[in-house]
Protein backbone atom coordinates (compact mmCIF):
# COMPACT_ATOMS: atom_id res chain seq x y z
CA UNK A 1 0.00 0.00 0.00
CA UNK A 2 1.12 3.24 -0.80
CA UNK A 3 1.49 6.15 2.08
CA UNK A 4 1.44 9.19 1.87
CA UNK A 5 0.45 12.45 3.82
CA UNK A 6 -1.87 14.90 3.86
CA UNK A 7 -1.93 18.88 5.31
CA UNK A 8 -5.25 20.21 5.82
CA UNK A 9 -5.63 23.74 6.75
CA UNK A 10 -8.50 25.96 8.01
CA UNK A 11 -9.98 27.50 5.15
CA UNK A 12 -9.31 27.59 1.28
CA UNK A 13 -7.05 31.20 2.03
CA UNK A 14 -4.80 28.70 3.95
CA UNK A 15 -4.53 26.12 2.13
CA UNK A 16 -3.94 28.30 -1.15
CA UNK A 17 -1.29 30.12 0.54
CA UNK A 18 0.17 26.91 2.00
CA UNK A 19 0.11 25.45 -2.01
CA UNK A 20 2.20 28.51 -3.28
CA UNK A 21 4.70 28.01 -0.51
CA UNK A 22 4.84 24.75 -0.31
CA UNK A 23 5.89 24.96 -4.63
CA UNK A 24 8.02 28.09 -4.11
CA UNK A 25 10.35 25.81 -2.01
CA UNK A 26 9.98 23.54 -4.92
CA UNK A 27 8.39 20.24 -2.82
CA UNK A 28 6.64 17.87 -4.84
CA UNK A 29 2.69 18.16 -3.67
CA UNK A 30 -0.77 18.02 -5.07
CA UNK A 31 -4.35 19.19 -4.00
CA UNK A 32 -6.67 17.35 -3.52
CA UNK A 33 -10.14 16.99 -1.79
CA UNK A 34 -10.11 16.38 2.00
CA UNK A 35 -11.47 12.86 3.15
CA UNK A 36 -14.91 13.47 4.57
CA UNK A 37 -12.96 11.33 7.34
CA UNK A 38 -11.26 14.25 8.86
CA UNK A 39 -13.11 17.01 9.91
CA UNK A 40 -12.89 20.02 10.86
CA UNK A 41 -10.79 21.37 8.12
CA UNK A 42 -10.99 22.99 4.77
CA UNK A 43 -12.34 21.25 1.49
CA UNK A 44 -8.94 20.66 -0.05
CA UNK A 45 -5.66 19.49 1.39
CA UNK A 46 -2.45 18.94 -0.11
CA UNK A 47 -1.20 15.50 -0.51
CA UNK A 48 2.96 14.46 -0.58
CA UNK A 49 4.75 11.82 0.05
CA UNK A 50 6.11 10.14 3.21
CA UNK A 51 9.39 11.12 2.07
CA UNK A 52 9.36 14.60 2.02
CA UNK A 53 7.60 14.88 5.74
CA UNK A 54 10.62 16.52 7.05
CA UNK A 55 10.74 19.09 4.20
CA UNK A 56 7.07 19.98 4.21
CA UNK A 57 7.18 20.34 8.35
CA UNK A 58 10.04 22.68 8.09
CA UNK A 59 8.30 24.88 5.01
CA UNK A 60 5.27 25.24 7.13
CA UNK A 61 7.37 26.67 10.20
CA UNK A 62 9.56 28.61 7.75
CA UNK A 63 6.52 30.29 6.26
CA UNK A 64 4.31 30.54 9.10
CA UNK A 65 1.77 28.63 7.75
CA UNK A 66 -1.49 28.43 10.02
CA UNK A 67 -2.46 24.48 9.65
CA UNK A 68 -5.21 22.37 11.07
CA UNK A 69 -2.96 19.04 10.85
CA UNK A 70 -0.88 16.83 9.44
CA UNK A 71 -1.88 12.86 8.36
CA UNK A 72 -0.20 9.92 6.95
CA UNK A 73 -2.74 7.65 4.95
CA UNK A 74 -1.77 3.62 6.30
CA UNK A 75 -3.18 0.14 6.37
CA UNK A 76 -6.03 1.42 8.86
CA UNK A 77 -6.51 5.00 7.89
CA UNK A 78 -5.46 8.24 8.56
CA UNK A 79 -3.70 8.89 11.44
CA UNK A 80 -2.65 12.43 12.64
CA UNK A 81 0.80 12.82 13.08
């Protein structure tokens, strides 16, 4: 199975904001819809790999980015990191 991670923000503003950032420091992400599973949050999130957690933590922090959570997709589901 294939994991990967997921940012989900507060509102669309956010998570626009967090897309252009997240590119500027060239990291490899998409957006996508958030799983009606986790809620709370925005419509979209941004999707990366596992591989790249490090990166996208430290871009967040970098540029102040206002987030409602980080997930990795597994076996059982998501689970908030």
């Amino acid at each position: 199975m294939n994991r990967y991670c997921l940012v989900v923000f507060k509102n669309t503003i956010g998570a626009i904001k967090g897309e252009q950032k997240l590119k500027e420091d060239n990291l490899d992400i998409e957006v996508m819809p958030t799983p009606s599973v986790i809620t709370g949050s925005c419509g979209i999130c941004i999707r990366f790999n596992e591989n790249i957690l490090i990166n996208v933590k430290e871009s967040i922090e970098n540029n102040q980015l206002e987030i409602n959570g980080l997930y990795i997709k597994n076996e059982e589901g998501f689970s908030r990191l």
